[in-house]
N, C-alpha and C. Protein backbone atom coordinates (compact mmCIF):
# COMPACT_ATOMS: atom_id res chain seq x y z
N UNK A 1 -87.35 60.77 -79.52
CA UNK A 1 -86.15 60.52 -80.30
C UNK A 1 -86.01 61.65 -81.31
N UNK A 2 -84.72 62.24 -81.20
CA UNK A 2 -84.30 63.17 -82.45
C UNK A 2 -85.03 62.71 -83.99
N UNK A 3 -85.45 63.29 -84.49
CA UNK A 3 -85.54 63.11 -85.80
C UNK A 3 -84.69 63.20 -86.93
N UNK A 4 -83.75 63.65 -86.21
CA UNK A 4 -82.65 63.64 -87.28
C UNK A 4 -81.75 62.40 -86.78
N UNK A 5 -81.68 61.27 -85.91
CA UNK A 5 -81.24 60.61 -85.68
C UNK A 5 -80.53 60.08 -86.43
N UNK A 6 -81.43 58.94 -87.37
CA UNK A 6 -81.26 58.18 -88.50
C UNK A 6 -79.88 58.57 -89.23
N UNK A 7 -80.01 60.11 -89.29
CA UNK A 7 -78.65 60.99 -90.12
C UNK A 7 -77.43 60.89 -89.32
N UNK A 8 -77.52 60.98 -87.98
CA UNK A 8 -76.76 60.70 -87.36
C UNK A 8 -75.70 59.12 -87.42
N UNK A 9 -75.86 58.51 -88.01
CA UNK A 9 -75.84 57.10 -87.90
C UNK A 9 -74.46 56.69 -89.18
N UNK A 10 -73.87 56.37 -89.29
CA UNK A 10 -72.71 56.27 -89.92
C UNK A 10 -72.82 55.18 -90.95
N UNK A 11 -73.30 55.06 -91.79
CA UNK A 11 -73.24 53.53 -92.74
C UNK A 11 -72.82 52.68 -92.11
N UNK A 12 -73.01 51.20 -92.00
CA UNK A 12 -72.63 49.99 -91.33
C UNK A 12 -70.62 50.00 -92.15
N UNK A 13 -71.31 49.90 -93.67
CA UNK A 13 -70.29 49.40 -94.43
C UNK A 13 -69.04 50.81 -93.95
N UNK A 14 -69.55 52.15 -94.31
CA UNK A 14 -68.48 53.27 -93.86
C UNK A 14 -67.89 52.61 -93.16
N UNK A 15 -68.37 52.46 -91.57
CA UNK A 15 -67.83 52.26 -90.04
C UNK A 15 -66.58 51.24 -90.39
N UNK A 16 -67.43 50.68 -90.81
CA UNK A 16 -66.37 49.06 -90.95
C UNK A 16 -65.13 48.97 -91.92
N UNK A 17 -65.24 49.98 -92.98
CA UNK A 17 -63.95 49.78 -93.83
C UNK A 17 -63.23 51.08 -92.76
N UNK A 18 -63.81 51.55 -91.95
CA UNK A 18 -62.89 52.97 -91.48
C UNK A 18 -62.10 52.06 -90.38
N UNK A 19 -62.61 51.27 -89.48
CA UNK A 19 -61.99 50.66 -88.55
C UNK A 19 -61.40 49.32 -89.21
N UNK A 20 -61.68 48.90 -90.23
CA UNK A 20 -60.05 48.26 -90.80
C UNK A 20 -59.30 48.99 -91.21
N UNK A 21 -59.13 50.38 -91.86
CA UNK A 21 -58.39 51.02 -92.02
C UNK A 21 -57.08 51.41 -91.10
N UNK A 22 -58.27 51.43 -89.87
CA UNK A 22 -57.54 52.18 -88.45
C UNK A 22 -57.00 51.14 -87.88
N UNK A 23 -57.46 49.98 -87.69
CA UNK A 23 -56.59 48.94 -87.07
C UNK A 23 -55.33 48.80 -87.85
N UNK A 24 -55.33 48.64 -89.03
CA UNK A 24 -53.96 48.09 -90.22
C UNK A 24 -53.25 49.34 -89.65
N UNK A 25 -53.33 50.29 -89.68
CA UNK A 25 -52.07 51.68 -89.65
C UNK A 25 -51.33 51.87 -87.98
N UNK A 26 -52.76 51.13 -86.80
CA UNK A 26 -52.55 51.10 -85.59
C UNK A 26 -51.53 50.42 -85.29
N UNK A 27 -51.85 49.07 -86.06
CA UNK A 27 -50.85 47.87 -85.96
C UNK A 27 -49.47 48.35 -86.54
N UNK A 28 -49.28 48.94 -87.27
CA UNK A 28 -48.28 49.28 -87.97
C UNK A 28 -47.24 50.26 -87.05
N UNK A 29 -48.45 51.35 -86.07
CA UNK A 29 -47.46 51.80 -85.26
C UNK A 29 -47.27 51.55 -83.93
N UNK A 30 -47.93 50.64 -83.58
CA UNK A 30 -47.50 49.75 -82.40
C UNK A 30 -46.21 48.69 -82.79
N UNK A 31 -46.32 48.00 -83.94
CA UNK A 31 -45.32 47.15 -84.17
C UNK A 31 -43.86 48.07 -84.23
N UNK A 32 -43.90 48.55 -84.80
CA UNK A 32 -42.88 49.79 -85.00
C UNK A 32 -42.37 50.36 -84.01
N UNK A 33 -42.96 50.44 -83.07
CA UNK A 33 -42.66 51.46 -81.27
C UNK A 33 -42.13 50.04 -80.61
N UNK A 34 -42.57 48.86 -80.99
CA UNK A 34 -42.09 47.30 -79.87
C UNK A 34 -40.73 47.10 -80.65
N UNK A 35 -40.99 47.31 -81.90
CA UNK A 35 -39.67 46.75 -82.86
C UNK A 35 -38.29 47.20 -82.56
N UNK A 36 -38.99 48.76 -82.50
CA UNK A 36 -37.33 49.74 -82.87
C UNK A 36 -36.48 49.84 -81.83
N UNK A 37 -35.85 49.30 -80.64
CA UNK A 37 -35.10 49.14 -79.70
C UNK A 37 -33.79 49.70 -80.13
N UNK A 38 -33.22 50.90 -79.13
CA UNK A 38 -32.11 51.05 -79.28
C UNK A 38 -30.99 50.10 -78.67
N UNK A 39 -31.84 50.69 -77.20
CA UNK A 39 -30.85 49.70 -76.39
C UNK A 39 -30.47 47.96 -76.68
N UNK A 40 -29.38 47.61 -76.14
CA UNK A 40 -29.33 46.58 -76.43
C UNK A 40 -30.25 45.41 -74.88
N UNK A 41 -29.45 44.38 -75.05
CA UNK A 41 -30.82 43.39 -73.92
C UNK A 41 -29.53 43.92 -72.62
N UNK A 42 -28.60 44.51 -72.29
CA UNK A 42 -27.78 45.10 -71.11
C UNK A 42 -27.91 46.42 -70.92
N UNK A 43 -28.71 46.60 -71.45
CA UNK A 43 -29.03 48.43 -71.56
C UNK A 43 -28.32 49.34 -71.55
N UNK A 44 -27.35 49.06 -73.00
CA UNK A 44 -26.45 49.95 -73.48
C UNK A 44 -26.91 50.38 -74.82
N UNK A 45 -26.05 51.30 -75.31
CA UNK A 45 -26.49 51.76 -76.62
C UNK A 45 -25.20 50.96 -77.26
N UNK A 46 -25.73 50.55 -78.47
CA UNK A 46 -24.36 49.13 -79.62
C UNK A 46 -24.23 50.93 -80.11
N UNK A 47 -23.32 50.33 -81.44
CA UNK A 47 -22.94 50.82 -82.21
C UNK A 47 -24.14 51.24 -83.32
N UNK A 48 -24.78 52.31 -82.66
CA UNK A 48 -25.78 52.50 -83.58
C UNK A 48 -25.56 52.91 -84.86
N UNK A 49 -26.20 52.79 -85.83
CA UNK A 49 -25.81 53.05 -87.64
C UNK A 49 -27.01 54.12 -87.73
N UNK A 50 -25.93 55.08 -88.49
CA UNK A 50 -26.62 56.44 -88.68
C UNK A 50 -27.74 55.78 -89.93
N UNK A 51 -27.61 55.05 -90.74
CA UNK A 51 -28.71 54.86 -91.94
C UNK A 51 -29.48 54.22 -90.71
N UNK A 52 -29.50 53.32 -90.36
CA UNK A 52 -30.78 52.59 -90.03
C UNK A 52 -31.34 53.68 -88.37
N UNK A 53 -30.68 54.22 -88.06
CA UNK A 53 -31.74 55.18 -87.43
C UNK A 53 -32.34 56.47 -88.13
N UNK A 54 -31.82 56.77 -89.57
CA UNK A 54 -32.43 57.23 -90.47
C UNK A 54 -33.66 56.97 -90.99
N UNK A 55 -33.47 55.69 -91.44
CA UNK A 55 -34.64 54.78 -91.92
C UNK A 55 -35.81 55.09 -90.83
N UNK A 56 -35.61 54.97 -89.59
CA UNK A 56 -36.65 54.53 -88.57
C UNK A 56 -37.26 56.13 -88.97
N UNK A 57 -36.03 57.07 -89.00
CA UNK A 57 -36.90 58.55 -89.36
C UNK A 57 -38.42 58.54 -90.56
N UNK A 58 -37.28 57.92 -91.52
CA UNK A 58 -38.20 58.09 -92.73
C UNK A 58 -39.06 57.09 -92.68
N UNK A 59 -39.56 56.21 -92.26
CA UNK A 59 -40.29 55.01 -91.81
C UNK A 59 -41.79 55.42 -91.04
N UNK A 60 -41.12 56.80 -90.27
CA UNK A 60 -42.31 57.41 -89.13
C UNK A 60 -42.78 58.12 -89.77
N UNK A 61 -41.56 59.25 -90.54
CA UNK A 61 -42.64 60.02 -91.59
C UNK A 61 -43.70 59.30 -92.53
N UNK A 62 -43.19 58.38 -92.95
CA UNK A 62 -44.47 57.32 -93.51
C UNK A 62 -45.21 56.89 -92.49
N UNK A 63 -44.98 56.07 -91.39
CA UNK A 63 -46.54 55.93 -90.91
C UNK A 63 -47.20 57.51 -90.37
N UNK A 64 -46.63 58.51 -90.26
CA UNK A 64 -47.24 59.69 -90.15
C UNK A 64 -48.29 60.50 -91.30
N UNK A 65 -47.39 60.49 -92.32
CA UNK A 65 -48.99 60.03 -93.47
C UNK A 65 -49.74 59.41 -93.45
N UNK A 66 -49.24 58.32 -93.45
CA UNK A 66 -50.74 57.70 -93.51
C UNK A 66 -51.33 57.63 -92.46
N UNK A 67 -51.45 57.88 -91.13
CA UNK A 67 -52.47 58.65 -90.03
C UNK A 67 -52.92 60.20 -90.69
N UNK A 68 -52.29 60.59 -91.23
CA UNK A 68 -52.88 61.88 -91.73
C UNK A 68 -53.67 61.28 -92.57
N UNK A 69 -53.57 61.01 -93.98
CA UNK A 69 -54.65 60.43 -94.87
C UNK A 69 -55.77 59.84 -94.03
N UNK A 70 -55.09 59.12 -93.01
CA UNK A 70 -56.99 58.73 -92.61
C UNK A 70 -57.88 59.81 -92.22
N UNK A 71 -57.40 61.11 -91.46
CA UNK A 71 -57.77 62.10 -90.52
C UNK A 71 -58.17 62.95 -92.01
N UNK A 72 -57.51 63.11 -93.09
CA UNK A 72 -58.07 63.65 -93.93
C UNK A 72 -59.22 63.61 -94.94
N UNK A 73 -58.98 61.79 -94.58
CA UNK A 73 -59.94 61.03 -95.87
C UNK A 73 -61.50 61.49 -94.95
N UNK A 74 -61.43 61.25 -94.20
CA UNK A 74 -62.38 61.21 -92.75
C UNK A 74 -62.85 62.57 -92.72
N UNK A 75 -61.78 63.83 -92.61
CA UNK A 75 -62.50 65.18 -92.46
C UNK A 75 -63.60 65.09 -93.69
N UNK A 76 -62.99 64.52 -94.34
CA UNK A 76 -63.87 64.63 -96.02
C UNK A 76 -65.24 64.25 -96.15
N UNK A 77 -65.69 63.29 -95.37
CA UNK A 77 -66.43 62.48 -95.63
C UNK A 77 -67.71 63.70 -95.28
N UNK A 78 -68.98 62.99 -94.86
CA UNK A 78 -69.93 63.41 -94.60
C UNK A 78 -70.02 62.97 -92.85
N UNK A 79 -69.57 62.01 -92.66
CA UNK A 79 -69.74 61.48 -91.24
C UNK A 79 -68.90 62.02 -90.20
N UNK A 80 -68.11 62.97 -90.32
CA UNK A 80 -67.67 63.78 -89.48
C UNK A 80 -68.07 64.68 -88.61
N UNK A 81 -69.54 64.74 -89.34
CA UNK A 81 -70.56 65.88 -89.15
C UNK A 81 -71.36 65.30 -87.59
N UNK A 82 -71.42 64.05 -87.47
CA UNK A 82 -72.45 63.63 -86.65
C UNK A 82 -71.69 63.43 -85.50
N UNK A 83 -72.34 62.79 -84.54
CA UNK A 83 -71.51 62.63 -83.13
C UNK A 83 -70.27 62.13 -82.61
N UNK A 84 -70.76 60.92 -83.69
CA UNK A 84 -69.82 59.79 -83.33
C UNK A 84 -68.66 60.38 -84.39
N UNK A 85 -69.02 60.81 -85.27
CA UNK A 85 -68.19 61.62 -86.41
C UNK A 85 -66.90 62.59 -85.52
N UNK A 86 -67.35 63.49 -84.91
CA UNK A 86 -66.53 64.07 -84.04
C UNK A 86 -65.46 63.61 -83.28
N UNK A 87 -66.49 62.56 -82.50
CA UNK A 87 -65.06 62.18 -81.91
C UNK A 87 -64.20 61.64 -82.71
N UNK A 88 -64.64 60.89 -83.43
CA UNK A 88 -63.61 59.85 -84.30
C UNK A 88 -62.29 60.66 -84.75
N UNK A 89 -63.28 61.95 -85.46
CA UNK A 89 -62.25 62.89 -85.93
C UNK A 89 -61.12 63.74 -85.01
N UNK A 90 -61.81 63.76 -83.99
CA UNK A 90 -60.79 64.22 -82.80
C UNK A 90 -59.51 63.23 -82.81
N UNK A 91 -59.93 61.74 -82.50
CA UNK A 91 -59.07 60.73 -82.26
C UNK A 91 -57.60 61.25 -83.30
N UNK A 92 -58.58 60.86 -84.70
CA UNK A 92 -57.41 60.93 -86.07
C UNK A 92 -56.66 62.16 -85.63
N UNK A 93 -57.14 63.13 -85.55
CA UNK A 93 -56.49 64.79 -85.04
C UNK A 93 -55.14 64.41 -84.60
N UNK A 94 -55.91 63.68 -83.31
CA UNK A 94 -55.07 63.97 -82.15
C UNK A 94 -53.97 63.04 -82.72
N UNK A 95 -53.88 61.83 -83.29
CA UNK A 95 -53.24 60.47 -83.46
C UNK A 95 -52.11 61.12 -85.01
N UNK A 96 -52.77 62.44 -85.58
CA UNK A 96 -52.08 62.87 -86.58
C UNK A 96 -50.95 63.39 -86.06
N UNK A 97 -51.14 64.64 -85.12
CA UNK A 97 -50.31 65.48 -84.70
C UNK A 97 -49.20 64.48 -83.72
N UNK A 98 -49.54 63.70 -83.30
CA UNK A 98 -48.45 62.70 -82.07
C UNK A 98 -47.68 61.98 -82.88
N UNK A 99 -48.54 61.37 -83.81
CA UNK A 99 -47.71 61.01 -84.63
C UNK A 99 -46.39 61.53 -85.52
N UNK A 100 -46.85 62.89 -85.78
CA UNK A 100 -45.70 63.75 -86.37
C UNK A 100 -44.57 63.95 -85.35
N UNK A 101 -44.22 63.70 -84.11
CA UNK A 101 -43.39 64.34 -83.90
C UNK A 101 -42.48 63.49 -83.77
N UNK A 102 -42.90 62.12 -84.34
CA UNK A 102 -41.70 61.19 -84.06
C UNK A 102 -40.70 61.03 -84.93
N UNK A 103 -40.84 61.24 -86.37
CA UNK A 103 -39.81 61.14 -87.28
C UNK A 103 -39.14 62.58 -86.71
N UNK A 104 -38.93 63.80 -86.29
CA UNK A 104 -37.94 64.49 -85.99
C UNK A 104 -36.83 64.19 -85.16
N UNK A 105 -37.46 63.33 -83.48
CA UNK A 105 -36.71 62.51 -82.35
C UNK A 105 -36.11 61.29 -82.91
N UNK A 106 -36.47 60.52 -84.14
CA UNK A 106 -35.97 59.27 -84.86
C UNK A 106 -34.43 60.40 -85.42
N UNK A 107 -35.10 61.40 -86.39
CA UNK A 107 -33.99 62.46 -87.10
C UNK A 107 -32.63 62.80 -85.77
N UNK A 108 -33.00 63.05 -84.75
CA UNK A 108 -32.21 63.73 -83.92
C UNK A 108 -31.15 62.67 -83.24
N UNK A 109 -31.99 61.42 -83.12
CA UNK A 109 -31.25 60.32 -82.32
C UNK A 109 -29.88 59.84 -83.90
N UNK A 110 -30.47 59.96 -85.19
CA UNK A 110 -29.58 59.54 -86.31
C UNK A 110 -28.07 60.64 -86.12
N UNK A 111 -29.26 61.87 -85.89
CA UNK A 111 -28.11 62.97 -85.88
C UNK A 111 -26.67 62.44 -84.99
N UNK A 112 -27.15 62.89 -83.68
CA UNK A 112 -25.89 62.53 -82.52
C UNK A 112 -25.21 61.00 -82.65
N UNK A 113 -25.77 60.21 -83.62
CA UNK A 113 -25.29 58.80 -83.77
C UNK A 113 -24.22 59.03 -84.66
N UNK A 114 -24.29 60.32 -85.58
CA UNK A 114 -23.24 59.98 -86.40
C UNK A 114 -21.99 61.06 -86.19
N UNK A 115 -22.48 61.82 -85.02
CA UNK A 115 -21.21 62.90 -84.22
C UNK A 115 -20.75 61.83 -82.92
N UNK A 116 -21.35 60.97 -82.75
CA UNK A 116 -20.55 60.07 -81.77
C UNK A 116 -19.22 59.85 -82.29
N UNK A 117 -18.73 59.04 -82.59
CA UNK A 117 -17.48 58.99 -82.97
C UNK A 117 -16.16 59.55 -83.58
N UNK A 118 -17.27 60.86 -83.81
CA UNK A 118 -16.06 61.77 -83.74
C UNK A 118 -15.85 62.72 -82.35
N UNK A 119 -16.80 62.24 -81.29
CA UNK A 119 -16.53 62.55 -80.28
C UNK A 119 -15.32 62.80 -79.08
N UNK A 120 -14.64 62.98 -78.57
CA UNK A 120 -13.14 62.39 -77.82
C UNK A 120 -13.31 62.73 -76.69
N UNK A 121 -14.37 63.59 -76.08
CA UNK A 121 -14.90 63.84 -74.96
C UNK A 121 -15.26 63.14 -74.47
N UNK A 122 -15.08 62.51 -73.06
CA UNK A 122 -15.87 61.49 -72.53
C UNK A 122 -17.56 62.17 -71.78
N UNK A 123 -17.13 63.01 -71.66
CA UNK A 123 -18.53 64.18 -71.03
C UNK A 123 -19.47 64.04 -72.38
N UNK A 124 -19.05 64.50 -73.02
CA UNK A 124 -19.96 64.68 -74.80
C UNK A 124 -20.27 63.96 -75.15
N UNK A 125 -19.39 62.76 -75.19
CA UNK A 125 -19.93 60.91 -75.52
C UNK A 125 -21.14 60.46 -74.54
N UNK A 126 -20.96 60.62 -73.41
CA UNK A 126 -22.37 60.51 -72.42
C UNK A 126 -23.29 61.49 -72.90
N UNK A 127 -23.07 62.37 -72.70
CA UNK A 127 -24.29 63.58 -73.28
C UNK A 127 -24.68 62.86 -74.39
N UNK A 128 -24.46 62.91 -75.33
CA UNK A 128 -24.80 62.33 -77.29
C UNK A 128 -25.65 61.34 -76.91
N UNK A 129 -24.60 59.96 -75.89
CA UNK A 129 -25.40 59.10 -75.52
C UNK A 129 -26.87 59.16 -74.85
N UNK A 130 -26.69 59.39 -74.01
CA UNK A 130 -27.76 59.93 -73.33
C UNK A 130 -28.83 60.69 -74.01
N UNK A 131 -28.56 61.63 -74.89
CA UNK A 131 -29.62 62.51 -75.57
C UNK A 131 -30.68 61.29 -76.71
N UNK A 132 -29.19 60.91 -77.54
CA UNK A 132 -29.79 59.46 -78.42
C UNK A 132 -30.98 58.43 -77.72
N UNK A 133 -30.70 58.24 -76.37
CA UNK A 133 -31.69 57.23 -75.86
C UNK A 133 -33.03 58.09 -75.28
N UNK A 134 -32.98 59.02 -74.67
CA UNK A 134 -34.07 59.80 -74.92
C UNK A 134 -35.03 60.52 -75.83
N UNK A 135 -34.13 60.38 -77.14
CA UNK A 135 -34.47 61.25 -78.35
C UNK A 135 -35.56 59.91 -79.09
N UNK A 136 -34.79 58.85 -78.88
CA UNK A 136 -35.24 57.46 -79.54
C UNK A 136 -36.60 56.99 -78.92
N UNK A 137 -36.58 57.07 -77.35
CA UNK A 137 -37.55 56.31 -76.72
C UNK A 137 -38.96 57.47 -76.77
N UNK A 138 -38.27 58.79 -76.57
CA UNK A 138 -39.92 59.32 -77.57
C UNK A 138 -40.46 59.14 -78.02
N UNK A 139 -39.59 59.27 -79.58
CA UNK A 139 -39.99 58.50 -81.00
C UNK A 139 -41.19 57.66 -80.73
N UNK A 140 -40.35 56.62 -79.90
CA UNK A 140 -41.18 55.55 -80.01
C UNK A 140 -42.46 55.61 -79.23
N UNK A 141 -42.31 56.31 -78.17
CA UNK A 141 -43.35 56.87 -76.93
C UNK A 141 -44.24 57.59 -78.47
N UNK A 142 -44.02 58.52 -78.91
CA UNK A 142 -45.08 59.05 -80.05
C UNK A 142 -45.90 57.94 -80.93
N UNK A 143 -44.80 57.41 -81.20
CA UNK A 143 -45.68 56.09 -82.10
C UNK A 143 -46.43 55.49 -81.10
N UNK A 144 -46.59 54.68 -80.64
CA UNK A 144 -47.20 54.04 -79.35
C UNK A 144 -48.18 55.20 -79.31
N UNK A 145 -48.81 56.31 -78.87
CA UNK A 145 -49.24 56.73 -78.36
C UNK A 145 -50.49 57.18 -79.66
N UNK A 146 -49.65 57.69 -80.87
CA UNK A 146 -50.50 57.76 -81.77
C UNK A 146 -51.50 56.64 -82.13
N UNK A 147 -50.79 54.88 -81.87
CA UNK A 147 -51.48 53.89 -82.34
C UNK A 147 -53.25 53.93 -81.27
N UNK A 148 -52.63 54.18 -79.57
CA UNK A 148 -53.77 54.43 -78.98
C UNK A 148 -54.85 55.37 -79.08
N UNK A 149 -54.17 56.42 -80.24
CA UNK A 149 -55.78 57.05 -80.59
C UNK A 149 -56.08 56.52 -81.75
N UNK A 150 -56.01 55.89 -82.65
CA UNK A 150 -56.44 54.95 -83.62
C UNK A 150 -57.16 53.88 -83.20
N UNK A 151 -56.48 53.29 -81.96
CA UNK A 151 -57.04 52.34 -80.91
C UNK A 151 -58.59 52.89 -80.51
N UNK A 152 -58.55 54.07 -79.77
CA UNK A 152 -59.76 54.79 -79.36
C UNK A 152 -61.10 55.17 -80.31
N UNK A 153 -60.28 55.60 -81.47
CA UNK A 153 -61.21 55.66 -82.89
C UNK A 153 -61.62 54.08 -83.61
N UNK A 154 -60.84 53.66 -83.02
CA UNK A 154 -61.89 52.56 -84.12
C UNK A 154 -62.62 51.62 -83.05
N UNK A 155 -62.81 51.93 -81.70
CA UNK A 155 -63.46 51.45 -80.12
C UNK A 155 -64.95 52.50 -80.65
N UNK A 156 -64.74 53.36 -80.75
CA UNK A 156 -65.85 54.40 -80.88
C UNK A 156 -66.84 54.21 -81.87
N UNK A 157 -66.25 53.94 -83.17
CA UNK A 157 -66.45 53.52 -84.07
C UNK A 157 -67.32 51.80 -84.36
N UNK A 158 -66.92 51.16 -83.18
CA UNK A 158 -67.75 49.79 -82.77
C UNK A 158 -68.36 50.02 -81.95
N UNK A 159 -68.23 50.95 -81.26
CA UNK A 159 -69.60 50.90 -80.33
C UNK A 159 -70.67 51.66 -80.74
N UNK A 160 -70.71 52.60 -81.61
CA UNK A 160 -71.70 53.01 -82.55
C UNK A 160 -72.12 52.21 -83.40
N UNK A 161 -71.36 50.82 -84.18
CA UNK A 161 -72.10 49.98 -84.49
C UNK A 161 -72.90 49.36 -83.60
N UNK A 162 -72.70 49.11 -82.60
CA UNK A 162 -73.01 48.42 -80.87
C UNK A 162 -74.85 49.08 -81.18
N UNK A 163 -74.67 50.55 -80.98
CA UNK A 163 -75.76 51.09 -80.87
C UNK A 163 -76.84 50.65 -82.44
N UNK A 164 -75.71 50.77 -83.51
CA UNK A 164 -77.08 50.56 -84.30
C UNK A 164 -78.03 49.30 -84.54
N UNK A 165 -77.01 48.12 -83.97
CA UNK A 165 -77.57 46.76 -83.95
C UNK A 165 -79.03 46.92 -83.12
N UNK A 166 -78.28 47.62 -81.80
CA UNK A 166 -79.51 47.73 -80.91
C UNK A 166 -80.70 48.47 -81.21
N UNK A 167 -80.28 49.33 -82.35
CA UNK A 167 -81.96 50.46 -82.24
C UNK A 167 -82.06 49.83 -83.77
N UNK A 168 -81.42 48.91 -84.53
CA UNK A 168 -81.97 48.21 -85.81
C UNK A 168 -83.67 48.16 -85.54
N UNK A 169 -83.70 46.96 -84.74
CA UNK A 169 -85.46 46.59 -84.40
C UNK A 169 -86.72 48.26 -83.99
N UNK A 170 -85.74 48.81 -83.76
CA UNK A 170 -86.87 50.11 -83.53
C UNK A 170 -87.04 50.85 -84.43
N UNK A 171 -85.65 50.90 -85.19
CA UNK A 171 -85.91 52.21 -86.34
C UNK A 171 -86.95 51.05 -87.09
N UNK A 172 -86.60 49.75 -87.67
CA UNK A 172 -87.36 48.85 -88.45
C UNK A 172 -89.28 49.85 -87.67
N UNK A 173 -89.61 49.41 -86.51
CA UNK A 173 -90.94 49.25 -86.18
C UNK A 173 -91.18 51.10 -86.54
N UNK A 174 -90.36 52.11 -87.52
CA UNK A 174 -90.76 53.12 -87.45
C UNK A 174 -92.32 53.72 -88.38
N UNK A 175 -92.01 52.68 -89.01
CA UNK A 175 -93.30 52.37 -90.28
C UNK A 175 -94.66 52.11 -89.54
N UNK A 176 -94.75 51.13 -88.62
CA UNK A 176 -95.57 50.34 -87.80
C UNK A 176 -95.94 51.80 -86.80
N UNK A 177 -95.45 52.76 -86.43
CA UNK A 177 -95.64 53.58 -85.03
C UNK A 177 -95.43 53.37 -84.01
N UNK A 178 -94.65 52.50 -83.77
CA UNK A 178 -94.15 51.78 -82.43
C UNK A 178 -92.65 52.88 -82.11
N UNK A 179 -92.08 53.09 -83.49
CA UNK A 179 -90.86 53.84 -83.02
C UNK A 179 -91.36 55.20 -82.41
N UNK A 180 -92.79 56.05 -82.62
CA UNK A 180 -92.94 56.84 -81.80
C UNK A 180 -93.38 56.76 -80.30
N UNK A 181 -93.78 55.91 -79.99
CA UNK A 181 -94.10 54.92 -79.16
C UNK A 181 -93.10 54.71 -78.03
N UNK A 182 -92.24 54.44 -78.10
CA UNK A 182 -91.06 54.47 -77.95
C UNK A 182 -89.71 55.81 -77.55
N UNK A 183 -89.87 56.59 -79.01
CA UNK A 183 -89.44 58.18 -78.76
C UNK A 183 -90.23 58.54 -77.46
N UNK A 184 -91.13 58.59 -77.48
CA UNK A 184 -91.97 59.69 -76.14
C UNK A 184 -92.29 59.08 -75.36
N UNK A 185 -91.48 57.96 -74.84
CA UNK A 185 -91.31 57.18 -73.28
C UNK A 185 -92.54 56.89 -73.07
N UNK A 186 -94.06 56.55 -74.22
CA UNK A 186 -94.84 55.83 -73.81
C UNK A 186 -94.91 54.38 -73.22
């Protein structure tokens, strides 16, 4: 067994306030990606309102911070350093950057919502249309997608607790000599 193992090992308490952290912000952008429906239940676009597809903008830029703050709070720490540290930090990375790109496609779908009606083109009104429901279901495809690496980070994050439950009783017998015992496949 590594000897630097032990270091390797993430505080019980760390792990555990990091993956409530990550679940609360996950939930937040999963609910958000099920919530925000353009279409209506006939799969048309209503009369969309330039504020409230605004809002959904500025809504993402907020849950997009705060996936950053975690990925930042996290670079910070000391436990980034170790294995399980890595990936985790990959996850946040990755869950930061996906996350950002959805308040621009929320921005873009507000945009063409509020040149619709001054539209008179029937070609341009489909186009707008059309761009709006693709621009939107990104969005939401980003959110969703960011929540699954939050999802992945805080899976990683329990199964490294997983592991320390299990090598608890060995590191304990390290006093006794049993944990070398053990290290060198006696």
């Amino acid at each position: 067994m590594n000897p630097d193992f032990p270091r390797d090992l993430i505080p019980r308490d760390d792990a555990l306030h990091l993956i409530h952290a990550l679940h609360a912000v996950k939930d937040k952008l999963h609910d958000v990606a099920q919530r925000w429906e353009l279409l209506n239940e006939n799969g048309h676009v209503p009369a969309a309102s330039y504020t409230a597809l605004l809002q959904h903008a500025t809504d993402a830029q907020d849950l997009s911070r705060d996936v950053l703050r975690l990925a930042a709070d996290f670079a910070r720490s000391p436990h980034h350093t170790t294995r399980t540290g890595r990936t985790v930090l990959k996850q946040l990375a990755s869950a930061a950057t996906i996350s950002s790109h959805a308040a621009p496609h929320f921005t873009e779908t507000a945009e063409n919502a509020l040149a619709l009606p001054r539209t008179a083109n029937p070609t341009d009104r489909h186009y707008l249309t059309n761009r709006m429901v693709i621009d939107h279901a990104s969005a939401r495809a980003f959110l969703r997608r960011a929540s699954e690496s939050l999802r992945d980070a805080a899976k990683e994050l329990d199964d490294h607790l997983g592991v320390q439950r299990f090598l608890a009783p060995l590191m304990g017998a390290a006093g006794s000599g049993r944990l070398g015992v053990v290290a060198a496949g006696r």
